[in-house]
PDB file of N, CA and C in Angstrom:
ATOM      1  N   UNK A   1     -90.996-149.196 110.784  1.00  0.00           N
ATOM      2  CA  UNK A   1     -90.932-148.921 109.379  1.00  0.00           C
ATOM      3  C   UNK A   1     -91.860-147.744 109.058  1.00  0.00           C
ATOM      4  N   UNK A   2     -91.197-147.024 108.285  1.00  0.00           N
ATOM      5  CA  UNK A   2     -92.015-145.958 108.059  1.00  0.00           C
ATOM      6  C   UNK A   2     -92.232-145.941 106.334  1.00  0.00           C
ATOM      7  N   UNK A   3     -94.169-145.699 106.067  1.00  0.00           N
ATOM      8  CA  UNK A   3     -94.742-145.659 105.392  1.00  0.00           C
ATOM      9  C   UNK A   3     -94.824-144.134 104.761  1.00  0.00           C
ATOM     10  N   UNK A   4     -94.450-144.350 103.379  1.00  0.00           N
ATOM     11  CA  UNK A   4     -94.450-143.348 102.399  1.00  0.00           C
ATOM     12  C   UNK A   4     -95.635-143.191 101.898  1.00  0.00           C
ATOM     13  N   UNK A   5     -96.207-141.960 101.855  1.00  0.00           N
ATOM     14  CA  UNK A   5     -97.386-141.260 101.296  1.00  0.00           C
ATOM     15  C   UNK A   5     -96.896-141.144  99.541  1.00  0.00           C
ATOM     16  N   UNK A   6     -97.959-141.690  99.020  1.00  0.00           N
ATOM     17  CA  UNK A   6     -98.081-141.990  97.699  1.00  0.00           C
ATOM     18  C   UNK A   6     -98.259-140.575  96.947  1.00  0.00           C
ATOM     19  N   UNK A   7     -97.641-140.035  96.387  1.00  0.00           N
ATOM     20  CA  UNK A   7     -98.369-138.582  95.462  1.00  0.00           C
ATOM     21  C   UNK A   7     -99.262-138.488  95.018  1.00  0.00           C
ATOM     22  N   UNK A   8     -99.962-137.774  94.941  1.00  0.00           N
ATOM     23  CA  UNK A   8    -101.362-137.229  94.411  1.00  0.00           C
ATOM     24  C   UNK A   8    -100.828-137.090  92.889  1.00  0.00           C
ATOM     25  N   UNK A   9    -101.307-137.521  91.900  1.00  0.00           N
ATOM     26  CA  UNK A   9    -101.309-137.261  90.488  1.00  0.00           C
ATOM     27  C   UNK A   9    -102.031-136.234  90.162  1.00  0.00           C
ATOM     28  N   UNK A  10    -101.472-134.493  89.855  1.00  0.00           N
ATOM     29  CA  UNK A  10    -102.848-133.497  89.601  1.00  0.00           C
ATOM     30  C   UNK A  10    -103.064-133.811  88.222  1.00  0.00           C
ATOM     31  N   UNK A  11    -104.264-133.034  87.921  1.00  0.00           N
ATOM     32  CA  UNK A  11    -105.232-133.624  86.773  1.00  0.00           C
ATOM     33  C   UNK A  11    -105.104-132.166  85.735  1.00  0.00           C
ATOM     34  N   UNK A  12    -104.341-132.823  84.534  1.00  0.00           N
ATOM     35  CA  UNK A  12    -103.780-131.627  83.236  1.00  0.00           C
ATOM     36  C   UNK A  12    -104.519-131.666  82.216  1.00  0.00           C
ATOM     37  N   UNK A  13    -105.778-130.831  81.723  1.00  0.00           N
ATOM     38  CA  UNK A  13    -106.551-130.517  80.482  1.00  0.00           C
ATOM     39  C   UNK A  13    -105.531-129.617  79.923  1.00  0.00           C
ATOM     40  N   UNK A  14    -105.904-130.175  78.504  1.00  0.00           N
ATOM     41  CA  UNK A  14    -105.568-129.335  77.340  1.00  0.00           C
ATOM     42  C   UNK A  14    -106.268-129.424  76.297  1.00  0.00           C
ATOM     43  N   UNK A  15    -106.728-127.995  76.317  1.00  0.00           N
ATOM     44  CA  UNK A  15    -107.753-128.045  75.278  1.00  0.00           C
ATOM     45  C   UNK A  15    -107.157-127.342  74.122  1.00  0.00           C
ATOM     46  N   UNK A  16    -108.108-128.197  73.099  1.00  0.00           N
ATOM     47  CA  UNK A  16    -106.915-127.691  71.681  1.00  0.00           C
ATOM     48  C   UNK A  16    -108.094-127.920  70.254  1.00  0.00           C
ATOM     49  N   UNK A  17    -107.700-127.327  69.475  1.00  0.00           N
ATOM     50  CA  UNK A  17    -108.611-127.624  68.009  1.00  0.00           C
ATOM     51  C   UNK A  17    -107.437-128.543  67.291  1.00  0.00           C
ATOM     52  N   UNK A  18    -107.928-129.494  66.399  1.00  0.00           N
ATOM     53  CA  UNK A  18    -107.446-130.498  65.268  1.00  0.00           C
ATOM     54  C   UNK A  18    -106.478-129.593  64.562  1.00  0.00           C
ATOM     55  N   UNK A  19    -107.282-128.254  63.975  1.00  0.00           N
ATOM     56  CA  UNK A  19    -106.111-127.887  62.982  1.00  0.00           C
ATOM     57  C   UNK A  19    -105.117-127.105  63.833  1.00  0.00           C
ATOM     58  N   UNK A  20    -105.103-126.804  64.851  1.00  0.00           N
ATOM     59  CA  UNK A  20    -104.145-125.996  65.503  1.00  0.00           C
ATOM     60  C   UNK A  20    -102.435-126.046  65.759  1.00  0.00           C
ATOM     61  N   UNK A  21    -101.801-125.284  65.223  1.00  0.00           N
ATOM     62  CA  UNK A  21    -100.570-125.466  65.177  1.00  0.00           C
ATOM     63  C   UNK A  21     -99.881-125.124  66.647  1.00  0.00           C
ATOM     64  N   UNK A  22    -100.134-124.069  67.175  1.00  0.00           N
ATOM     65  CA  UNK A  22     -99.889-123.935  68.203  1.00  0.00           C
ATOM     66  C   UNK A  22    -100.589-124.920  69.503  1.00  0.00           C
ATOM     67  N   UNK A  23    -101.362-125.674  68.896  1.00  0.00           N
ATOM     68  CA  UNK A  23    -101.994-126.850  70.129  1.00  0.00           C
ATOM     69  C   UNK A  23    -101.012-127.732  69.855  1.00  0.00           C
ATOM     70  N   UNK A  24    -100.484-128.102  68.680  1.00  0.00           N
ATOM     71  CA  UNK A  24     -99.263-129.264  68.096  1.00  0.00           C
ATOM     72  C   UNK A  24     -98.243-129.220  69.279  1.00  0.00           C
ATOM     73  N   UNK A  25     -97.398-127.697  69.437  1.00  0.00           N
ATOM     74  CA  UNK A  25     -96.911-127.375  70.229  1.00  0.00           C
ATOM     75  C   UNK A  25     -96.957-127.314  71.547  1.00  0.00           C
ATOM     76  N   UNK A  26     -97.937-127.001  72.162  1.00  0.00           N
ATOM     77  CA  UNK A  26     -98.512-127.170  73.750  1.00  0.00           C
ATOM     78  C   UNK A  26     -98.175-128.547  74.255  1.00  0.00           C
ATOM     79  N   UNK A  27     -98.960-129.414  73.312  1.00  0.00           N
ATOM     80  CA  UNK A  27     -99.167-130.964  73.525  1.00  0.00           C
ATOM     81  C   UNK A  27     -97.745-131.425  73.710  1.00  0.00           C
ATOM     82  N   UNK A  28     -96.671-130.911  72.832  1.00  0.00           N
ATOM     83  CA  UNK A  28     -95.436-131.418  73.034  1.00  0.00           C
ATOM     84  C   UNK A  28     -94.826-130.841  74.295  1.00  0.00           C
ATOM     85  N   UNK A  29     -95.171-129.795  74.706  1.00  0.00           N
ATOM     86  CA  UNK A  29     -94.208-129.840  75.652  1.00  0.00           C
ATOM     87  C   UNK A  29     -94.992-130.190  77.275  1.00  0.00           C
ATOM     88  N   UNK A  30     -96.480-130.110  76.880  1.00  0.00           N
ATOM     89  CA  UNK A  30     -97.187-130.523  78.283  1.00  0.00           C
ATOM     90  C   UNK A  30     -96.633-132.137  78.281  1.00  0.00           C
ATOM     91  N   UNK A  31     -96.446-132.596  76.948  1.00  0.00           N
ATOM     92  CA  UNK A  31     -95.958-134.015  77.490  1.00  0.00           C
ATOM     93  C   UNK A  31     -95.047-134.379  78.228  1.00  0.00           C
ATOM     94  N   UNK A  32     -93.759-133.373  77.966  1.00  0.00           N
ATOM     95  CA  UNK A  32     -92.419-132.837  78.412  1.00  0.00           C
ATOM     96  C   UNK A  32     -92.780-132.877  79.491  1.00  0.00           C
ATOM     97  N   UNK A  33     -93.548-131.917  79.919  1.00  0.00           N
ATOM     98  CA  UNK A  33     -93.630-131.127  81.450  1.00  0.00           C
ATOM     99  C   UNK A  33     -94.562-131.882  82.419  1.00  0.00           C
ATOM    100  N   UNK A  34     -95.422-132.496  82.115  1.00  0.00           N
ATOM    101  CA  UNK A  34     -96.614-133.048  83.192  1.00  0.00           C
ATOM    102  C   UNK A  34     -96.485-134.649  83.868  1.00  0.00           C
ATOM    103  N   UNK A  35     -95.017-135.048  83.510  1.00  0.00           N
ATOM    104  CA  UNK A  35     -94.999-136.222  83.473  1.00  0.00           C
ATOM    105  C   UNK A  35     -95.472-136.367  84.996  1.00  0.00           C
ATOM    106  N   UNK A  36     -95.822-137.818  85.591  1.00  0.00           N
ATOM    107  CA  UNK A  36     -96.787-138.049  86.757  1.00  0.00           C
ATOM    108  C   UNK A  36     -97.866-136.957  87.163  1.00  0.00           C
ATOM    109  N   UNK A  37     -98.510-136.835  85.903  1.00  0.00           N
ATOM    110  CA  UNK A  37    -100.081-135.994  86.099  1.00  0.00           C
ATOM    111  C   UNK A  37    -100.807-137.074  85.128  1.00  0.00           C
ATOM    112  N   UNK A  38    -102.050-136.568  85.225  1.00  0.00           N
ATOM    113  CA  UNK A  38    -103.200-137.596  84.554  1.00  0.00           C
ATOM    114  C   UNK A  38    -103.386-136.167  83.647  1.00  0.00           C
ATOM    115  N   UNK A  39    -102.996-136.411  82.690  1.00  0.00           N
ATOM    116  CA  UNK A  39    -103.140-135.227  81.286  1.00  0.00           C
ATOM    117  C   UNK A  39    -104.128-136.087  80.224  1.00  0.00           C
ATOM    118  N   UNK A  40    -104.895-135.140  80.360  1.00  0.00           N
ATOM    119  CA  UNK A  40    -106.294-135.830  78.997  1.00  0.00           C
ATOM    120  C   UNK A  40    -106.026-134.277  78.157  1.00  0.00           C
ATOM    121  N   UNK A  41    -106.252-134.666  76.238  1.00  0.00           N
ATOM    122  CA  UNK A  41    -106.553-133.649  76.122  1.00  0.00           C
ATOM    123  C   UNK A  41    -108.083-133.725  75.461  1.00  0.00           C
ATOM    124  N   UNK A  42    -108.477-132.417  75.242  1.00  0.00           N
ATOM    125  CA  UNK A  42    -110.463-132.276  74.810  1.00  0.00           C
ATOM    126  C   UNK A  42    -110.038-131.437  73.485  1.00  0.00           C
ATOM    127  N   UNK A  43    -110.399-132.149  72.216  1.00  0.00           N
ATOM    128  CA  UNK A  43    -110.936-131.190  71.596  1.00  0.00           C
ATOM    129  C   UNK A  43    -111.965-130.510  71.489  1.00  0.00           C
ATOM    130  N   UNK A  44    -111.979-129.212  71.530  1.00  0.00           N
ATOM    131  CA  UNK A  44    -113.298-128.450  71.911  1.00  0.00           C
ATOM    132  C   UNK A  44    -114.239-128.285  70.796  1.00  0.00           C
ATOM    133  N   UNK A  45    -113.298-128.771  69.610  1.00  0.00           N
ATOM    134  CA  UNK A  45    -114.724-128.620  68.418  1.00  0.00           C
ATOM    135  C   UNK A  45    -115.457-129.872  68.388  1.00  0.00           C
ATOM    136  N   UNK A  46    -115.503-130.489  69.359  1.00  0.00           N
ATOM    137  CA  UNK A  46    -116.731-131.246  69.677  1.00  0.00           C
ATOM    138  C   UNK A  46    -118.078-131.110  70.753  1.00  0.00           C
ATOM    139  N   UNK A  47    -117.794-129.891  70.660  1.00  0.00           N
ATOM    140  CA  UNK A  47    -118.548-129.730  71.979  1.00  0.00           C
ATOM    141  C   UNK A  47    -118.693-128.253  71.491  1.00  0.00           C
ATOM    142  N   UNK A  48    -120.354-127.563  71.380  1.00  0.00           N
ATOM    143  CA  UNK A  48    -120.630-126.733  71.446  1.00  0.00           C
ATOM    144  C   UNK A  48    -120.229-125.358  72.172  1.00  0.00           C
ATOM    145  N   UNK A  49    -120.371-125.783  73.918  1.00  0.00           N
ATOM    146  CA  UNK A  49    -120.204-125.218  75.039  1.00  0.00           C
ATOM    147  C   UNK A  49    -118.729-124.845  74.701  1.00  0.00           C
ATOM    148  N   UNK A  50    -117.597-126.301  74.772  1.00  0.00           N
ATOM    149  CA  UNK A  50    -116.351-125.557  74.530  1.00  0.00           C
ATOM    150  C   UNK A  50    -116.201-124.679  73.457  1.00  0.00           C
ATOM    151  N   UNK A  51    -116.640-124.740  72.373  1.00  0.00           N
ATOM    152  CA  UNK A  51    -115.902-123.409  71.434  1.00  0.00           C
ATOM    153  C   UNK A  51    -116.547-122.417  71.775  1.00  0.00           C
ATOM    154  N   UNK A  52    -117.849-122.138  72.181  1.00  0.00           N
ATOM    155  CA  UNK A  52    -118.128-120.957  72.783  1.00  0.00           C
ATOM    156  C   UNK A  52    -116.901-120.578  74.133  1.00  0.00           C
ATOM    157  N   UNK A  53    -117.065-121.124  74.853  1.00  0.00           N
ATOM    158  CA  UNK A  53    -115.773-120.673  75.994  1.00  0.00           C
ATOM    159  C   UNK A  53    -114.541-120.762  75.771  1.00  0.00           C
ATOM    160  N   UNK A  54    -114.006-121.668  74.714  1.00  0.00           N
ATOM    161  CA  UNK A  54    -112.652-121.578  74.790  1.00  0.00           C
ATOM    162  C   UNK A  54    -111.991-120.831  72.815  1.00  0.00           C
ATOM    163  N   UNK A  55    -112.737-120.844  71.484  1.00  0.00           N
ATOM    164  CA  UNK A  55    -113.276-120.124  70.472  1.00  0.00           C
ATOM    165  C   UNK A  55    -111.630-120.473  69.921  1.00  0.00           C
ATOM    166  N   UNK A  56    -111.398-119.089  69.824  1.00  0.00           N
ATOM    167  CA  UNK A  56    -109.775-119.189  69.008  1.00  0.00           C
ATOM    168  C   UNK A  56    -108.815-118.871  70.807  1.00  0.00           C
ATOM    169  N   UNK A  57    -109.043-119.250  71.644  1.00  0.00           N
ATOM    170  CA  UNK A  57    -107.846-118.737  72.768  1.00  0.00           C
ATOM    171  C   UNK A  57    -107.221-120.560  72.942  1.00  0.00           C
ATOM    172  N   UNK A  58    -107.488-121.603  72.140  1.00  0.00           N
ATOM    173  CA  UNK A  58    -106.813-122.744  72.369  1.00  0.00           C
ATOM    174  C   UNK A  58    -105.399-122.160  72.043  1.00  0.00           C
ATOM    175  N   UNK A  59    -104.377-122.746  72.318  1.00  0.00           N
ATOM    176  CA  UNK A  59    -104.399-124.110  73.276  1.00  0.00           C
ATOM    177  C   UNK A  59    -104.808-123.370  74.821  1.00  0.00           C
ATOM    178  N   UNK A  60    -105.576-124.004  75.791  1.00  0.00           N
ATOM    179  CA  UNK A  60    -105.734-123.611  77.147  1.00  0.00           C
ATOM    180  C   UNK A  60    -105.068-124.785  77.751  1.00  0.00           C
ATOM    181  N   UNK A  61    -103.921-124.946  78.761  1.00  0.00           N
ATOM    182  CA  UNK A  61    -103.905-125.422  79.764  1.00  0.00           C
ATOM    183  C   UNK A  61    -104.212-125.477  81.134  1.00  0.00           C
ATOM    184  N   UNK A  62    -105.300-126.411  81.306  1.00  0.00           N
ATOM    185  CA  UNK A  62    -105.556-126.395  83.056  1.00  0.00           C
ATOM    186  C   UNK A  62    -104.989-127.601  83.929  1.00  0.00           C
ATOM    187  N   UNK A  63    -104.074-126.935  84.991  1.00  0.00           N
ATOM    188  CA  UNK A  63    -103.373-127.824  86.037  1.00  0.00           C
ATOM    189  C   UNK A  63    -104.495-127.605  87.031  1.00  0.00           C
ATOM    190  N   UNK A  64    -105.510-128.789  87.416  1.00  0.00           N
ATOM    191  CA  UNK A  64    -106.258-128.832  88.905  1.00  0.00           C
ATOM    192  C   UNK A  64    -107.229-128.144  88.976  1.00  0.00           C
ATOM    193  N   UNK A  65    -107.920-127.792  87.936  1.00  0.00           N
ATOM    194  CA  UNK A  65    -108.844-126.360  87.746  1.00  0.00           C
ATOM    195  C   UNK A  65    -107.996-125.039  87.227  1.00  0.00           C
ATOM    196  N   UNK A  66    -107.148-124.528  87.603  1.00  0.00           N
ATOM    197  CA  UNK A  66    -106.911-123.427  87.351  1.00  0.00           C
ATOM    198  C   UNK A  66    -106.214-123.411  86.088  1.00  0.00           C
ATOM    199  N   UNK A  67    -106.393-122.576  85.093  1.00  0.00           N
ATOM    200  CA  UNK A  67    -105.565-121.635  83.849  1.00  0.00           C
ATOM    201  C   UNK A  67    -104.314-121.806  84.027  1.00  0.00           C
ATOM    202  N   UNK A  68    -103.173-122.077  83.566  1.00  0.00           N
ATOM    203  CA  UNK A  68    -101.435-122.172  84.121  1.00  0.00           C
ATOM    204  C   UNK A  68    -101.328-121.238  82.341  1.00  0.00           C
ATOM    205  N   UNK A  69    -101.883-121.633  81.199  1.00  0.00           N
ATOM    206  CA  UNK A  69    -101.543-121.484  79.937  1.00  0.00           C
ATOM    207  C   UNK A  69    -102.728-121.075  79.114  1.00  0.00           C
ATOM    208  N   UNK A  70    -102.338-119.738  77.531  1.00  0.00           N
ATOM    209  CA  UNK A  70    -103.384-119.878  76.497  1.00  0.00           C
ATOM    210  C   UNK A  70    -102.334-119.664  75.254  1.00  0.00           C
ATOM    211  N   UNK A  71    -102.832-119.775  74.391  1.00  0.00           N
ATOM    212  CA  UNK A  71    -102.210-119.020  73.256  1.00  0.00           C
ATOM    213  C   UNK A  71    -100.916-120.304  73.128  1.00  0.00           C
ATOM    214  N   UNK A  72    -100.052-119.147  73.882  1.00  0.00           N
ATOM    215  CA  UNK A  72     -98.588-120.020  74.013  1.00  0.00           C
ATOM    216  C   UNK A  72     -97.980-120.608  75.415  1.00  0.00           C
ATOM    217  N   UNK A  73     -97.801-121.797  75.304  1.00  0.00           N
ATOM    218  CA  UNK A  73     -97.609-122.618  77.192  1.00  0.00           C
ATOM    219  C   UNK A  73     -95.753-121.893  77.004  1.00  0.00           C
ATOM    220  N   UNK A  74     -95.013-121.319  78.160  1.00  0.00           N
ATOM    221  CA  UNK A  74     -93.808-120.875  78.085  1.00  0.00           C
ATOM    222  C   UNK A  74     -93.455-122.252  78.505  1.00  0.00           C
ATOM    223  N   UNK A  75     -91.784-122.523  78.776  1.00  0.00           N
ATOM    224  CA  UNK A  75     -91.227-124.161  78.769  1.00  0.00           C
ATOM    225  C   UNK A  75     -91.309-123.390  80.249  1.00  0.00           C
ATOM    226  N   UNK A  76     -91.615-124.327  80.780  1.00  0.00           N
ATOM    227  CA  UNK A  76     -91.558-124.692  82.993  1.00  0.00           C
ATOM    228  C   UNK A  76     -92.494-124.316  83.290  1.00  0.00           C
ATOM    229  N   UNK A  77     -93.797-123.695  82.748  1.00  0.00           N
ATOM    230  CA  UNK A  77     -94.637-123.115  83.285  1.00  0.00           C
ATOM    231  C   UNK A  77     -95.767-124.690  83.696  1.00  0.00           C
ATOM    232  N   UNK A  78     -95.964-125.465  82.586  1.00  0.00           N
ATOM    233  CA  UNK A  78     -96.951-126.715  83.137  1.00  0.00           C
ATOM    234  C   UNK A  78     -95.993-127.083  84.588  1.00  0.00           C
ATOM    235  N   UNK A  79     -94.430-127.601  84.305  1.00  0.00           N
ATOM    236  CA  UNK A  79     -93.608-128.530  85.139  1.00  0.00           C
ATOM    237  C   UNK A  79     -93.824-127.662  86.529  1.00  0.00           C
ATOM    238  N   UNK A  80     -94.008-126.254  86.353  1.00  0.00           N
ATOM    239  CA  UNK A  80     -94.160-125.492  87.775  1.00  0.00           C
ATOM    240  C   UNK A  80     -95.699-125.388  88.406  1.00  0.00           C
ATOM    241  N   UNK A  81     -96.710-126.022  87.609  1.00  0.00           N
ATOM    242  CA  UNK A  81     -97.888-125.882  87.843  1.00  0.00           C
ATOM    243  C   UNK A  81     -97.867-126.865  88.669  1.00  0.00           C
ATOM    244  N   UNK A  82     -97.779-127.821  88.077  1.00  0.00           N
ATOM    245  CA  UNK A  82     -97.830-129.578  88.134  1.00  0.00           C
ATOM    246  C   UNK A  82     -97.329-129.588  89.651  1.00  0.00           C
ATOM    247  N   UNK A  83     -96.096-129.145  89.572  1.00  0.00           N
ATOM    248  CA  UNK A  83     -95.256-129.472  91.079  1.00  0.00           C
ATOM    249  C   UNK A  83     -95.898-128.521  92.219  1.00  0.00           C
ATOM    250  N   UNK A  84     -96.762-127.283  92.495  1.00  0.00           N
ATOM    251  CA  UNK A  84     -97.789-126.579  92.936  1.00  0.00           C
ATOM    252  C   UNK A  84     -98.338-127.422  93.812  1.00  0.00           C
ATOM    253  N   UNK A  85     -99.305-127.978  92.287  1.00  0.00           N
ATOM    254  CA  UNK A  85    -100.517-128.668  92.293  1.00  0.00           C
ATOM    255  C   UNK A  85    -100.339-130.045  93.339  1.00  0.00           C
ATOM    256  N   UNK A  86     -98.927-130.715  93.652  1.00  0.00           N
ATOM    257  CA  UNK A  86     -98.695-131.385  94.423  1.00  0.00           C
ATOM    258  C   UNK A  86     -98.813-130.967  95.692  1.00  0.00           C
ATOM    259  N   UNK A  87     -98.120-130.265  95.894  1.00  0.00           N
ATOM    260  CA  UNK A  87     -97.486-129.510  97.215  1.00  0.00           C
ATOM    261  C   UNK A  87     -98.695-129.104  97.804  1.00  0.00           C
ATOM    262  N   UNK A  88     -99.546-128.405  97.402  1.00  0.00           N
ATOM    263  CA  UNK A  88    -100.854-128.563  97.687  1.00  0.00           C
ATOM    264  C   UNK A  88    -101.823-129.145  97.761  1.00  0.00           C
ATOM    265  N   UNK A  89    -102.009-130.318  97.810  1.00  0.00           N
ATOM    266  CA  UNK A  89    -102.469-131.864  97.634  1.00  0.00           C
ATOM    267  C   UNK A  89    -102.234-132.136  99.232  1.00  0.00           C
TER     268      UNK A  89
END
């Protein structure tokens, strides 16, 4: 019998401000796109450090560490991160 290797779940930040319309948007489609990832999102206006680093460039998406998204996430760009982020696992 042969034993199947379980997938690695990569790990999806999205950082976003409360009033942000374009974070409204991100969120919907990273939901779309990241399905079997562990997606947390941070609002950064809780956190000093983040609005200094991340300011007005929300929404940021990070697949695994790296940047995939700012501003505007294009549609396949998380779902092509995500699936990467496996393959490399």
């Amino acid at each position: 019998m042969r034993l199947r290797r379980r997938a690695r779940r990569p790990a999806v930040l999205v950082y976003t401000r409360a009033t942000c319309g374009l974070c409204r948007r991100a969120e919907a489609i990273v939901a779309r796109e990241a399905r079997g990832a562990d997606v947390t999102h941070v609002d950064v206006d809780g956190d000093d450090v983040l609005v200094s680093r991340y300011g007005v460039r929300v929404p940021v998406v990070v697949v695994d560490g790296r940047e995939v998204a700012e501003l505007e996430v294009p549609p396949g760009s998380v779902r092509a991160a995500v699936r990467q982020a496996r393959r490399s696992a």
